[in-house]
Protein backbone atom coordinates (compact mmCIF):
# COMPACT_ATOMS: atom_id res chain seq x y z
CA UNK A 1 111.95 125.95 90.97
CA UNK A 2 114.11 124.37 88.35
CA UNK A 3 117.26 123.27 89.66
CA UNK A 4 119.16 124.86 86.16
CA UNK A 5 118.04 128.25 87.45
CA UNK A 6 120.77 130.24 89.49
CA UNK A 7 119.26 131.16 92.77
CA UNK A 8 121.22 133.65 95.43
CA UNK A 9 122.43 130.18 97.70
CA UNK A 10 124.70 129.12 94.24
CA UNK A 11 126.63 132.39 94.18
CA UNK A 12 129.85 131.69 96.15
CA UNK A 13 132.40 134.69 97.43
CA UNK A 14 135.31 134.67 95.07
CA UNK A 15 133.57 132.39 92.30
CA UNK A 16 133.97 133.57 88.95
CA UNK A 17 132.11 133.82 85.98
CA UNK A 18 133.75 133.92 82.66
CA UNK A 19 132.58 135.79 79.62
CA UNK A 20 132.48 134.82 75.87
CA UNK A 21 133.84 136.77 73.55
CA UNK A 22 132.31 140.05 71.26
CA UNK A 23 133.95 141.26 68.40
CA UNK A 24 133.65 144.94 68.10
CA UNK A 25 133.39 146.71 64.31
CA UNK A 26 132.96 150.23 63.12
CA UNK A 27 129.74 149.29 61.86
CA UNK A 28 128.64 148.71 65.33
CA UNK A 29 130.60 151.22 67.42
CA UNK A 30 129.05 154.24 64.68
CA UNK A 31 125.57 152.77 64.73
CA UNK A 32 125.60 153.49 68.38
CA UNK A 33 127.48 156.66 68.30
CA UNK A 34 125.45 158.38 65.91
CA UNK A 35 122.33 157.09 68.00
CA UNK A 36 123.05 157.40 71.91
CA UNK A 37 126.53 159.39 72.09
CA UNK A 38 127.51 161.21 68.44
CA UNK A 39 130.49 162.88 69.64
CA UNK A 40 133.02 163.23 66.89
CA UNK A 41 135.68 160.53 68.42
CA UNK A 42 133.22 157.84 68.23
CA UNK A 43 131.75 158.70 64.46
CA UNK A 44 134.98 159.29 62.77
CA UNK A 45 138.51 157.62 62.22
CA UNK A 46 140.20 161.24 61.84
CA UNK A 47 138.53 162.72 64.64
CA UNK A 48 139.15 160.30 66.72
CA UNK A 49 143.24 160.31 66.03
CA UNK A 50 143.08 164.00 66.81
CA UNK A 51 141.95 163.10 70.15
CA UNK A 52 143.57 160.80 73.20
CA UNK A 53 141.94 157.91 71.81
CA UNK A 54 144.03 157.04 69.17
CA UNK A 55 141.73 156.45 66.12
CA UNK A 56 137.46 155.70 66.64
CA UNK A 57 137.10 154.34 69.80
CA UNK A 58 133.09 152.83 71.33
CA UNK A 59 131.58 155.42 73.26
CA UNK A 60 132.16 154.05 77.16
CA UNK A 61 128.22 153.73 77.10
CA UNK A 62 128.20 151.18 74.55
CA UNK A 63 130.98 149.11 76.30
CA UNK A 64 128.61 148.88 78.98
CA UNK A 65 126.39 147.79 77.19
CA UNK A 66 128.08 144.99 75.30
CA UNK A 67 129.07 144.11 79.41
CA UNK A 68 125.75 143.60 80.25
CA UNK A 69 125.47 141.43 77.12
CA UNK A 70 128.45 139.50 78.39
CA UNK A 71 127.54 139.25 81.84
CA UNK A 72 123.97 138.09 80.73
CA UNK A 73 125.11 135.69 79.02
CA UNK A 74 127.77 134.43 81.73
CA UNK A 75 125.47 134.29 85.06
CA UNK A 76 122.42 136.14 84.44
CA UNK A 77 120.90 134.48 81.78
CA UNK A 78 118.74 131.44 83.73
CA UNK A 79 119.03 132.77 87.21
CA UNK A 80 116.66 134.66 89.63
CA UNK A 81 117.82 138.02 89.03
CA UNK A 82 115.56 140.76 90.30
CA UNK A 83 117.40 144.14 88.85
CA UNK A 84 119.96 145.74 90.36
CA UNK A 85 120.55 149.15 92.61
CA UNK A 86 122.84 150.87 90.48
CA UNK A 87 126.68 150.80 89.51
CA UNK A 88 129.80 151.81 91.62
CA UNK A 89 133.21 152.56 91.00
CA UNK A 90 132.92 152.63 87.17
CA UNK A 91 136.19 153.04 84.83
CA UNK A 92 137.11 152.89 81.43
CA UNK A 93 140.40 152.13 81.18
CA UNK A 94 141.33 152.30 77.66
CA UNK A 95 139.61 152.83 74.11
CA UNK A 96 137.80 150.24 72.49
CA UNK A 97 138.25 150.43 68.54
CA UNK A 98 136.66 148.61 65.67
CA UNK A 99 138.11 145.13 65.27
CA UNK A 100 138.99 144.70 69.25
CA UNK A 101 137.82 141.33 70.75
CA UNK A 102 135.88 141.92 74.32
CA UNK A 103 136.00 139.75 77.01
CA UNK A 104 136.59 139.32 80.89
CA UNK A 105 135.05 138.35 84.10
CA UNK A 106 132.55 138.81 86.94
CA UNK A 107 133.70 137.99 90.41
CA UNK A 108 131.65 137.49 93.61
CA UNK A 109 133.37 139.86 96.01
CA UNK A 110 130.28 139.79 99.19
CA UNK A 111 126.52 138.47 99.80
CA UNK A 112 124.17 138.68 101.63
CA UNK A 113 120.21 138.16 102.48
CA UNK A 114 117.92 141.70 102.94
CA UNK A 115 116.68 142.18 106.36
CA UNK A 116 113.64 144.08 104.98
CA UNK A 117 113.15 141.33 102.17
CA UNK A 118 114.38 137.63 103.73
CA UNK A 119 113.26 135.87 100.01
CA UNK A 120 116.02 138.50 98.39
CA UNK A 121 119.78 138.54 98.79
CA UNK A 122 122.33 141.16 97.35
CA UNK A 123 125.12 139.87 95.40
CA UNK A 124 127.89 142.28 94.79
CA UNK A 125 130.86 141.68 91.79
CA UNK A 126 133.45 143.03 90.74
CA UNK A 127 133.35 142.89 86.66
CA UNK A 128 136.56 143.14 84.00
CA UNK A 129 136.28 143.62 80.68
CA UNK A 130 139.31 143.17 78.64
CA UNK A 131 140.42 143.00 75.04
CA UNK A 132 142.01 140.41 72.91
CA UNK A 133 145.40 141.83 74.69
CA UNK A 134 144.20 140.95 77.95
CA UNK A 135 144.60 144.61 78.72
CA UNK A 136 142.14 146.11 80.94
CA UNK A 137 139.45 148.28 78.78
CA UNK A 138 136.27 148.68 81.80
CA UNK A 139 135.71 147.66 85.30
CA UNK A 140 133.33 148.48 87.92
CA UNK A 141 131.67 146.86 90.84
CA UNK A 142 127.54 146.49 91.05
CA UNK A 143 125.45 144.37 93.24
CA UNK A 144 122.52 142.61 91.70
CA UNK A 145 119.27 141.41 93.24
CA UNK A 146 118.70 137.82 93.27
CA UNK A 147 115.84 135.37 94.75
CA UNK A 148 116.88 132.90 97.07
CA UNK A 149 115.92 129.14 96.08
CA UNK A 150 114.68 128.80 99.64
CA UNK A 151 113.78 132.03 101.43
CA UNK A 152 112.56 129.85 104.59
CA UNK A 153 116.14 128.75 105.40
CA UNK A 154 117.36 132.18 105.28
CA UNK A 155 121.00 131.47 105.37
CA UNK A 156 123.73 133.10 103.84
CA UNK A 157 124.71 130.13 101.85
């Protein structure tokens, strides 16, 4: 395997992986409202002042989505990722509106190798997304399936 791929045995508890940066625009944030989640508050400046969001906010779905961008782009991208189980603990913290800049982190919080599959180990984060204000916008914890670079050592490394 090529050495430049990330296998499970580089993934370190408490390494972090910081994101780039996404600039969000109404362009964007109606595109996918009026697509995937066309509730008024997401399609519309005045709607969304009349509600607690302060002005058109991104529907939460599409902040995950430009996560997984992030994250993709952070650790994914190049490594053996297999998929991943599902998503826990997942909050939105505060709107994101057209011209906010998205950011944050992913941070290895445990590991470990499947019994039932010894070539496989579970790596679980804990992911922040934040805006150009360092303020807090999504967070939630996942684990993700990766390869190990050497299933015969079966180690925890």
């Amino acid at each position: 395997m090529d050495v430049t791929v990330r296998a499970y045995e580089d993934f370190a508890v408490g390494q972090s992986f910081p994101y780039g940066k996404k600039l969000m625009t109404a362009e964007e944030i109606i595109r996918f409202a009026k697509k995937f989640d066309p509730q008024p508050m997401h399609l519309d400046d005045e709607a969304g002042k009349a509600s607690l969001l302060g002005g058109m906010a991104a529907s939460g779905w599409h902040t995950c989505g430009i996560f997984m961008q992030l994250a993709f782009e952070a650790f994914v991208k190049n490594s053996t990722a297999q998929g991943a189980p599902g998503v826990d603990d997942l909050r939105w913290k505060r709107p994101v509106h057209a011209g906010d800049e998205l950011s944050g982190s992913s941070t290895v919080l445990q590991k470990r190798v499947l019994r039932s599959r010894p070539h496989i180990g579970l790596v679980t984060f804990r992911h922040i997304i934040t805006n150009q204000r360092s303020e807090t916008v999504m967070e939630l914890e996942n684990s993700i399936l990766f390869a190990l670079r050497d299933p015969q050592t079966g180690a925890d490394a």
